[in-house]
PDB file of N, CA and C in Angstrom:
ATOM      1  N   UNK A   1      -4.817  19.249  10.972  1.00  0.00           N
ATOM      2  CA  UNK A   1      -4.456  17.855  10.910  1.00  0.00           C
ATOM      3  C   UNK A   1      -4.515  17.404   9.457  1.00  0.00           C
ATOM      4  N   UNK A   2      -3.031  16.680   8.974  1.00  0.00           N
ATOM      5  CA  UNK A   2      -3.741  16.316   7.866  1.00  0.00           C
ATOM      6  C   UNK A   2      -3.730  14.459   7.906  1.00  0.00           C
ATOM      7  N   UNK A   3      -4.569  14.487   6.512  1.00  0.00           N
ATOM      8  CA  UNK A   3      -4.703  12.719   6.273  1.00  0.00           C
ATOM      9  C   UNK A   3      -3.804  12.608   5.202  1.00  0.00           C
ATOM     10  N   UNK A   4      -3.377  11.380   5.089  1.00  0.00           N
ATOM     11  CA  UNK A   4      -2.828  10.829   3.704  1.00  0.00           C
ATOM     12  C   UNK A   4      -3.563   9.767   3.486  1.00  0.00           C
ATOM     13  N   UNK A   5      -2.958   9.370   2.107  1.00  0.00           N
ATOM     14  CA  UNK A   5      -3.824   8.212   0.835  1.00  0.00           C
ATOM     15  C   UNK A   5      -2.674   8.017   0.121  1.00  0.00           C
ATOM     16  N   UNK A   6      -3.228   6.489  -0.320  1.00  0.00           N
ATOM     17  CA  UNK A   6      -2.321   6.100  -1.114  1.00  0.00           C
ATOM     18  C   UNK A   6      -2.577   5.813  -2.389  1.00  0.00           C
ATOM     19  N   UNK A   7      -1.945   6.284  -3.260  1.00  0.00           N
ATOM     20  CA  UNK A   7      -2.310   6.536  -4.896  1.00  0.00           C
ATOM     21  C   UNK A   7      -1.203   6.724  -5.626  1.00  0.00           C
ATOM     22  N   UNK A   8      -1.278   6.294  -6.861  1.00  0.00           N
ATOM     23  CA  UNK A   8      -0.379   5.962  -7.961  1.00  0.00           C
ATOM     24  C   UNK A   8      -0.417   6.952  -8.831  1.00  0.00           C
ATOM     25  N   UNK A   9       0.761   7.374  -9.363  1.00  0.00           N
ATOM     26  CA  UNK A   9       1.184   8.125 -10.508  1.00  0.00           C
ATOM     27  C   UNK A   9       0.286   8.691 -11.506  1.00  0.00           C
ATOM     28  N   UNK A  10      -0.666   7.619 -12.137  1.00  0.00           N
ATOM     29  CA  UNK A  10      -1.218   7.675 -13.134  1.00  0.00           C
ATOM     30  C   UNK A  10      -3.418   7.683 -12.873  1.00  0.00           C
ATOM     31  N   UNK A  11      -3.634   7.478 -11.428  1.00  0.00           N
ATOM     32  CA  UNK A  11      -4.809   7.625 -10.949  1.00  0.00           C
ATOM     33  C   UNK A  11      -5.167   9.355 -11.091  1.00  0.00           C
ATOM     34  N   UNK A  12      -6.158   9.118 -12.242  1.00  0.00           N
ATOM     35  CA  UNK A  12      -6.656  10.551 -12.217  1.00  0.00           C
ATOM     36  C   UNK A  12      -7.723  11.260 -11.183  1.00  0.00           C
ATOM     37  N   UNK A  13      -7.867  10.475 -10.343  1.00  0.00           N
ATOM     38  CA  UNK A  13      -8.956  10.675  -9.284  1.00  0.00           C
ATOM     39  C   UNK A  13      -8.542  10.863  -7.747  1.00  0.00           C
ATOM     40  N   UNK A  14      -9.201  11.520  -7.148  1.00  0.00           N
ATOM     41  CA  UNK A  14      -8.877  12.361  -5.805  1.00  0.00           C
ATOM     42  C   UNK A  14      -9.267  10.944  -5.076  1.00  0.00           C
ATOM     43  N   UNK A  15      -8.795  10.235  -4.223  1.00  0.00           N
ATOM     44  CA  UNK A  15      -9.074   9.216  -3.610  1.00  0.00           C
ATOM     45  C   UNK A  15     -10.249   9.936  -2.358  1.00  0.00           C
ATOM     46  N   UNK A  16      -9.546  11.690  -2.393  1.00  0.00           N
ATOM     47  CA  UNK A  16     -10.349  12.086  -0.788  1.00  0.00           C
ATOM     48  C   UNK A  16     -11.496  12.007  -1.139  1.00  0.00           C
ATOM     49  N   UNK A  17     -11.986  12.892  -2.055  1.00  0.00           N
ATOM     50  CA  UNK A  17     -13.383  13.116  -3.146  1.00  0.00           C
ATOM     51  C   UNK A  17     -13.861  12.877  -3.900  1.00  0.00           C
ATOM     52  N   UNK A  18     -12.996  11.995  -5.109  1.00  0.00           N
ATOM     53  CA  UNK A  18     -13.617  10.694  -5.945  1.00  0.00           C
ATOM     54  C   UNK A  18     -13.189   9.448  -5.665  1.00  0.00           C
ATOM     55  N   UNK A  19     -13.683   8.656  -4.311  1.00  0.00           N
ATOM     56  CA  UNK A  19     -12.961   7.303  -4.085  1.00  0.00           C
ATOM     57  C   UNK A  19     -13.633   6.027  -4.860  1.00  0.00           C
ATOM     58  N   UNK A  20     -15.246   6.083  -5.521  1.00  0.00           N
ATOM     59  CA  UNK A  20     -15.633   5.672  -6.133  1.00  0.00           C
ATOM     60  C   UNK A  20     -14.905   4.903  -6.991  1.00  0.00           C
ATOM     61  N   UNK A  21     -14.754   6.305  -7.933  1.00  0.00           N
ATOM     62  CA  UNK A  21     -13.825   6.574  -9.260  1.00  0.00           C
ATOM     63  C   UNK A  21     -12.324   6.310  -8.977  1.00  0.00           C
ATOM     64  N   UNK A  22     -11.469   6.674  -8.075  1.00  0.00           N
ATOM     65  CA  UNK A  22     -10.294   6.553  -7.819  1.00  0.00           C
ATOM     66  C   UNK A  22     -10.173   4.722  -6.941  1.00  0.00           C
ATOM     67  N   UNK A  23     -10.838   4.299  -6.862  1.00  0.00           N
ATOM     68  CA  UNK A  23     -10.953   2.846  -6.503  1.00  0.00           C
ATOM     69  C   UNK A  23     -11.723   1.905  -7.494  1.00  0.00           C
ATOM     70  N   UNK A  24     -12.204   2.565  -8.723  1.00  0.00           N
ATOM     71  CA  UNK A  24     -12.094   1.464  -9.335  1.00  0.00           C
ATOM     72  C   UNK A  24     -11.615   1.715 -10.681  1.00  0.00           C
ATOM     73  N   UNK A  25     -10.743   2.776 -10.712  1.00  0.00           N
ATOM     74  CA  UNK A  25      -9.436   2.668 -11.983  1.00  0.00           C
ATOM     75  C   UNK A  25      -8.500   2.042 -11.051  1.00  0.00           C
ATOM     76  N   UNK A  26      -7.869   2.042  -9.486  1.00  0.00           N
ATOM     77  CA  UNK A  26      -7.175   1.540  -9.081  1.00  0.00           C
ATOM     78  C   UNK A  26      -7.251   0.108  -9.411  1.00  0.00           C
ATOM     79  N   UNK A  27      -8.566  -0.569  -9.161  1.00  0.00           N
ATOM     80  CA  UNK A  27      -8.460  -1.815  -9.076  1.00  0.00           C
ATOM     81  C   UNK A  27      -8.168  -2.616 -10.714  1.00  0.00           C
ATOM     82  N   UNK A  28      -9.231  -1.436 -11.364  1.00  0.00           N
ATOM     83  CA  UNK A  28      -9.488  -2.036 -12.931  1.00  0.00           C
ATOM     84  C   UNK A  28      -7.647  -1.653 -13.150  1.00  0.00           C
ATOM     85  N   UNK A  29      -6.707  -1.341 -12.836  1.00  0.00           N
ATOM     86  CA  UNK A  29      -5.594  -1.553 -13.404  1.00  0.00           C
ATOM     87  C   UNK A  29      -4.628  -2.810 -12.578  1.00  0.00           C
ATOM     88  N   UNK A  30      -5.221  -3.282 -11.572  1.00  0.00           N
ATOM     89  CA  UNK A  30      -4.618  -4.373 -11.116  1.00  0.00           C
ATOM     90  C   UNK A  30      -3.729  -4.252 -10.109  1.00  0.00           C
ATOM     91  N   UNK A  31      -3.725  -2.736  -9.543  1.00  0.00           N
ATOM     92  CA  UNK A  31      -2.924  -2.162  -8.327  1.00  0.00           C
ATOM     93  C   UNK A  31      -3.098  -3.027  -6.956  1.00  0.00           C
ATOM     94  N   UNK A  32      -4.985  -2.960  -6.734  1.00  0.00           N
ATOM     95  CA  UNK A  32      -5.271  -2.996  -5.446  1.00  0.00           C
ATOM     96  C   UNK A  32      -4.230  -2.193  -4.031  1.00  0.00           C
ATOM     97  N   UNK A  33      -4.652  -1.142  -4.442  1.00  0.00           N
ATOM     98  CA  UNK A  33      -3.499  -0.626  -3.366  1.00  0.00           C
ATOM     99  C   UNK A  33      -4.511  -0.541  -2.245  1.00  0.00           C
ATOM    100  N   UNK A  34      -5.601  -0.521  -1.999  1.00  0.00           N
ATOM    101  CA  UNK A  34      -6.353  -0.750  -0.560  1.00  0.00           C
ATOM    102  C   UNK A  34      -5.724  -1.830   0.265  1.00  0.00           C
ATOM    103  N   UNK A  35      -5.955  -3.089  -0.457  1.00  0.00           N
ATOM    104  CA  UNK A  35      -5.212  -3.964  -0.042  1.00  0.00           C
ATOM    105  C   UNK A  35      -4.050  -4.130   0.383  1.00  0.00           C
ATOM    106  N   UNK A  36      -3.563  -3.660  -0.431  1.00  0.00           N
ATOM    107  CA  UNK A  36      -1.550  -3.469  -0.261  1.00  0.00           C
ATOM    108  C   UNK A  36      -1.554  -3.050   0.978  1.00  0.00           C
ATOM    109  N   UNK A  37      -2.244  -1.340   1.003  1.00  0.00           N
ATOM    110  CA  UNK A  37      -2.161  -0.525   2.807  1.00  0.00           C
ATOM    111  C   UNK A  37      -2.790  -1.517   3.897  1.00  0.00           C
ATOM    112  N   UNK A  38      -3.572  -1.659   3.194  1.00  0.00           N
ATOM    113  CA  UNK A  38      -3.969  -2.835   4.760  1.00  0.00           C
ATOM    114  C   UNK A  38      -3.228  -3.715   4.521  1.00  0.00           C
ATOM    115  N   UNK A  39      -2.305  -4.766   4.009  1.00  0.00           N
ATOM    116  CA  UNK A  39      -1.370  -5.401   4.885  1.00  0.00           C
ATOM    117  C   UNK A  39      -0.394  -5.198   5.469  1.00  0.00           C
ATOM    118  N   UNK A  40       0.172  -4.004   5.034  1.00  0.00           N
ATOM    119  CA  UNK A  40       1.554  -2.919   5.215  1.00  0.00           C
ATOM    120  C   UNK A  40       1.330  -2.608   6.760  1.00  0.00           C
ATOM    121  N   UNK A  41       0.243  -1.516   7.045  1.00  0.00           N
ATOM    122  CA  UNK A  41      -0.310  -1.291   7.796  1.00  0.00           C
ATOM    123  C   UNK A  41      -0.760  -2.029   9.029  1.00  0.00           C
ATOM    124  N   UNK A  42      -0.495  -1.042   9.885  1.00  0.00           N
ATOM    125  CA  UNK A  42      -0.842  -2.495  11.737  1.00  0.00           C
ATOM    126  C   UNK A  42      -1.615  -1.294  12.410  1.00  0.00           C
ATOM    127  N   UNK A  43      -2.684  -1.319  12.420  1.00  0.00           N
ATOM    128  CA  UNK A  43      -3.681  -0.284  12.686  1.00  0.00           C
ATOM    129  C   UNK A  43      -4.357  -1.228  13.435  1.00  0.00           C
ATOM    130  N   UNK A  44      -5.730  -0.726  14.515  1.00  0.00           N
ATOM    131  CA  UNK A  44      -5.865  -1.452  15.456  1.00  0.00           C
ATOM    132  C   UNK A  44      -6.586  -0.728  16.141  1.00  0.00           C
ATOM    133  N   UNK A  45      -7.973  -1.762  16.599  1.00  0.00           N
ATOM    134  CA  UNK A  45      -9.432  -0.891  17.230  1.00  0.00           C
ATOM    135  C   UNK A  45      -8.609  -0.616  18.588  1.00  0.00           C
ATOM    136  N   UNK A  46      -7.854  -0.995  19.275  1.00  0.00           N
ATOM    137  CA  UNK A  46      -6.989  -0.431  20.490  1.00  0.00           C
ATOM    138  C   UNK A  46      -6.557   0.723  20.609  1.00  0.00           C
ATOM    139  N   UNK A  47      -6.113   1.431  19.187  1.00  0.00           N
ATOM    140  CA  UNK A  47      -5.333   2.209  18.678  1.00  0.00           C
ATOM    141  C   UNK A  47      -6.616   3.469  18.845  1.00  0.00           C
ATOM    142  N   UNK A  48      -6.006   4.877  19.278  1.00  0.00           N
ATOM    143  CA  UNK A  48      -6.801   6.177  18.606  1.00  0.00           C
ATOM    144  C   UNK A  48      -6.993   6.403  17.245  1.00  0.00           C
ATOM    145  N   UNK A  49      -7.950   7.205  16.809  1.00  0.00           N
ATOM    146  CA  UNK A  49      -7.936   7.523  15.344  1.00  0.00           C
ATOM    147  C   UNK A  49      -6.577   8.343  15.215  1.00  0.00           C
ATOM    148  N   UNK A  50      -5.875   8.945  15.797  1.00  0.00           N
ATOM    149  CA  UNK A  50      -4.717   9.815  15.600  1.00  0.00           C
ATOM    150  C   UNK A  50      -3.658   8.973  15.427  1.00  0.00           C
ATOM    151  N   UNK A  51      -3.293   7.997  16.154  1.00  0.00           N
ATOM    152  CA  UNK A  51      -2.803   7.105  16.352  1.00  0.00           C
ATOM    153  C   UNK A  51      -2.540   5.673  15.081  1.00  0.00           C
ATOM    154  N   UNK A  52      -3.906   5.200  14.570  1.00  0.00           N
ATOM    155  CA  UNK A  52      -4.214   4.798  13.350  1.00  0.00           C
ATOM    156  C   UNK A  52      -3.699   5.477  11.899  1.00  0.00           C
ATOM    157  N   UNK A  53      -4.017   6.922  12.154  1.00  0.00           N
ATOM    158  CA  UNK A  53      -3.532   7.878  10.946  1.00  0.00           C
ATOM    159  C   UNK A  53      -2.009   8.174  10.828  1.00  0.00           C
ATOM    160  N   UNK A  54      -1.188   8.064  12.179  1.00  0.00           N
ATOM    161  CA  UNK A  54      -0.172   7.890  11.415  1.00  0.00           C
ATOM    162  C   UNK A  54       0.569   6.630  11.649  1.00  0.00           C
ATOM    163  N   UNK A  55      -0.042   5.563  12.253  1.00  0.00           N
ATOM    164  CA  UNK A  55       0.484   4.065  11.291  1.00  0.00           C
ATOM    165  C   UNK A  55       0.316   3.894   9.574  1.00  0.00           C
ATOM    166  N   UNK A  56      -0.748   4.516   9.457  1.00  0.00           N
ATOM    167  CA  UNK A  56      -1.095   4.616   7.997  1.00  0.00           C
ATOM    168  C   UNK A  56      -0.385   5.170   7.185  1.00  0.00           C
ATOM    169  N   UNK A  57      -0.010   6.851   7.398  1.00  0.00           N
ATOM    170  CA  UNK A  57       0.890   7.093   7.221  1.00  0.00           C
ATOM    171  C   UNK A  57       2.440   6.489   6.632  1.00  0.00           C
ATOM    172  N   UNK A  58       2.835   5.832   8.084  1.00  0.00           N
ATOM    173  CA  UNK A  58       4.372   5.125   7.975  1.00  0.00           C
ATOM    174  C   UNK A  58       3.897   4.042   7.232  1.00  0.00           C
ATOM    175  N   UNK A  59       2.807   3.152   6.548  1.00  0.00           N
ATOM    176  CA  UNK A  59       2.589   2.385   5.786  1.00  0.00           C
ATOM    177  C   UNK A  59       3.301   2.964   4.429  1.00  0.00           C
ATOM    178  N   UNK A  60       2.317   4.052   4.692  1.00  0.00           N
ATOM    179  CA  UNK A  60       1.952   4.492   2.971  1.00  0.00           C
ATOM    180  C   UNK A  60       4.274   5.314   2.644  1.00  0.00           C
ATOM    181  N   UNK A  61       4.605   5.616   3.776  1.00  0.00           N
ATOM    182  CA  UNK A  61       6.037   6.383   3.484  1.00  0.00           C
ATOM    183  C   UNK A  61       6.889   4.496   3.231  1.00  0.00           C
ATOM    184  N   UNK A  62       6.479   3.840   3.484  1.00  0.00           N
ATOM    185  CA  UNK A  62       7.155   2.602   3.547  1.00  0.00           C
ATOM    186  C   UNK A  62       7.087   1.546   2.098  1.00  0.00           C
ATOM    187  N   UNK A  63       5.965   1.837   1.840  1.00  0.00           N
ATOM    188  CA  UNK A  63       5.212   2.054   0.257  1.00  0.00           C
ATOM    189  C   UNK A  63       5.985   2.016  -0.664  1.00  0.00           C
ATOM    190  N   UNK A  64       6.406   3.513  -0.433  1.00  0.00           N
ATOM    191  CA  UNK A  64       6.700   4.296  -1.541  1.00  0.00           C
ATOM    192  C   UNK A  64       8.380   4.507  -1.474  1.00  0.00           C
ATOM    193  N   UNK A  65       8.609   4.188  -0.443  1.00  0.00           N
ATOM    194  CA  UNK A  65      10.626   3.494   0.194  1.00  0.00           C
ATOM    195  C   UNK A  65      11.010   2.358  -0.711  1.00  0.00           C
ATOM    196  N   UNK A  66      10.225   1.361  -0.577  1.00  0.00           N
ATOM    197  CA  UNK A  66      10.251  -0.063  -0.726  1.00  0.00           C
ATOM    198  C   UNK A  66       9.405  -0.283  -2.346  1.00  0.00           C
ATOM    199  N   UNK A  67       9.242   0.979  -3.083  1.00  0.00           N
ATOM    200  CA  UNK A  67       8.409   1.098  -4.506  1.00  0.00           C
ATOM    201  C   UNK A  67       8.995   0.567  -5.668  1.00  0.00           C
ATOM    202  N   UNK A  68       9.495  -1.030  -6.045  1.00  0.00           N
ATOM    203  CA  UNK A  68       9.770  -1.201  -7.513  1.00  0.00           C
ATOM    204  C   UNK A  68       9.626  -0.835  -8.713  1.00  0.00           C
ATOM    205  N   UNK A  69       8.230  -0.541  -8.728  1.00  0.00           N
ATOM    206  CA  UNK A  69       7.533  -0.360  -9.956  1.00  0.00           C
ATOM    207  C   UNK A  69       7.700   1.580  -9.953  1.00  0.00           C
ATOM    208  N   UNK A  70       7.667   2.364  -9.082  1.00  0.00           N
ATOM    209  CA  UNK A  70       7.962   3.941  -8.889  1.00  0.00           C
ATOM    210  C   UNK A  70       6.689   4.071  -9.254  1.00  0.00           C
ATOM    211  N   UNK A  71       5.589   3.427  -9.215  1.00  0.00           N
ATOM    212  CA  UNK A  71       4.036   3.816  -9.458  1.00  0.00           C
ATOM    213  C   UNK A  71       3.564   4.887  -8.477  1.00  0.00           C
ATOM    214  N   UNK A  72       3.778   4.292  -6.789  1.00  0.00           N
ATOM    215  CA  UNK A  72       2.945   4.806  -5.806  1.00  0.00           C
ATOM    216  C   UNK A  72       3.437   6.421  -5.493  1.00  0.00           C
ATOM    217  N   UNK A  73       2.257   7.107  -4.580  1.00  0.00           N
ATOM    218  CA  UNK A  73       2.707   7.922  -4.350  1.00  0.00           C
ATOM    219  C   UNK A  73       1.649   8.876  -3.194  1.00  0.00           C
ATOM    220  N   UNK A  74       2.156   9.294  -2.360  1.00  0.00           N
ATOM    221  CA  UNK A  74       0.894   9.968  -1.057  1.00  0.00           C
ATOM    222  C   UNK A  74       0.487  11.150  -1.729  1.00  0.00           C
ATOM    223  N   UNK A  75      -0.360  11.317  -1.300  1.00  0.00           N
ATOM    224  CA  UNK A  75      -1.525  12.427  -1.272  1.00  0.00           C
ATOM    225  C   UNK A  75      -1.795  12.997   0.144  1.00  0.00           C
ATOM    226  N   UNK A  76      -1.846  13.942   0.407  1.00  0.00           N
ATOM    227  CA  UNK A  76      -2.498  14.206   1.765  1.00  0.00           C
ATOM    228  C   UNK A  76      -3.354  15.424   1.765  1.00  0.00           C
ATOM    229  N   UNK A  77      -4.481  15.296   2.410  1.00  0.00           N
ATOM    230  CA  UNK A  77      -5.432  16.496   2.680  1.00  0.00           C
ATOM    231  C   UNK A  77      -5.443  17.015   4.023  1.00  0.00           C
ATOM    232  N   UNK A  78      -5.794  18.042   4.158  1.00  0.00           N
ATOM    233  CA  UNK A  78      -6.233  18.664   5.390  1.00  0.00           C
ATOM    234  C   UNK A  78      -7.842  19.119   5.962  1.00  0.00           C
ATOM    235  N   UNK A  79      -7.951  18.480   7.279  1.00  0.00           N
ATOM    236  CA  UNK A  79      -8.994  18.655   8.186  1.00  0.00           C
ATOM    237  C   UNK A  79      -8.972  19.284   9.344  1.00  0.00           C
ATOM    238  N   UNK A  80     -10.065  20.043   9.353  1.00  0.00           N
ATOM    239  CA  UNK A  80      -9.931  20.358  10.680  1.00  0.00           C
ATOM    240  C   UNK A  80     -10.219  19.200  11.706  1.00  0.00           C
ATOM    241  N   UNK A  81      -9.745  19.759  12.875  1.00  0.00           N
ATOM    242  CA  UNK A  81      -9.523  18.541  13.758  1.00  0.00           C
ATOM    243  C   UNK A  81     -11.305  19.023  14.601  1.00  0.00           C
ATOM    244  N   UNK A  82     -12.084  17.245  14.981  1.00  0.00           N
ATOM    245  CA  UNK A  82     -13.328  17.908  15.814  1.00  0.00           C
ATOM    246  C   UNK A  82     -13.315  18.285  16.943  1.00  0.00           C
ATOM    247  N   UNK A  83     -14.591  19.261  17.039  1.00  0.00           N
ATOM    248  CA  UNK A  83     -14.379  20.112  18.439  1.00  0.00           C
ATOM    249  C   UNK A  83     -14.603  19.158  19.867  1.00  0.00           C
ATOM    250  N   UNK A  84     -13.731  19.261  20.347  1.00  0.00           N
ATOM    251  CA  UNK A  84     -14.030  18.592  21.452  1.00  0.00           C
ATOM    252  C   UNK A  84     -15.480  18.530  22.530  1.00  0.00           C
ATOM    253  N   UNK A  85     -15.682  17.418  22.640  1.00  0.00           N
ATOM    254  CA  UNK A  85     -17.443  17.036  23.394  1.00  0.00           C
ATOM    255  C   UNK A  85     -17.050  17.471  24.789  1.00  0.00           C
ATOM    256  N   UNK A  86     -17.841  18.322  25.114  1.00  0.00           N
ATOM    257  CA  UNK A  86     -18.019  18.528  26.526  1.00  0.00           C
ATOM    258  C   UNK A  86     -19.313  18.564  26.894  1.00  0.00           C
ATOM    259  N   UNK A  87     -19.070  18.265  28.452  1.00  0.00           N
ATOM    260  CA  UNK A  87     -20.348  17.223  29.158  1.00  0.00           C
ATOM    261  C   UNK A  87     -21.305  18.680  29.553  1.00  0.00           C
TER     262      UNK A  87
END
């Protein structure tokens, strides 16, 4: 399974593994792209986490469709998916 993120051209930081750091050169440059995805985005405690990930997704491809500035740009990592709970 993988995840995506949304990150700009010029962010030298792994949003997966330095989000610290990769969220606050984002902000200190005036991006706020957290923000941006969450309004883009229609995600929803109704919603599965699978389900959520790729609204997020079609946020972040919608992003970068609709990109004036040609800043943005996805990232995606891979996870394994968890083992299923049995009773």
């Amino acid at each position: 399974m993988a995840r995506c993120a949304l990150t700009t051209i010029d962010n030298p930081y792994d949003p997966f593994t330095q989000f610290d750091a990769w969220f606050q050169f984002d902000e200190g440059k005036g991006y706020h792209s957290c923000a941006y995805l969450a309004r883009i985005a229609r995600t929803s405690d109704q919603l599965s986490g699978a389900e959520n990930e790729q609204e997020i997704e079609r946020a972040i491809d919608d992003i970068i469709k609709y990109n004036p500035l040609g800043i943005y740009k996805k990232v995606k990592e891979t996870v394994e998916p968890e083992p299923a709970v049995t009773a």
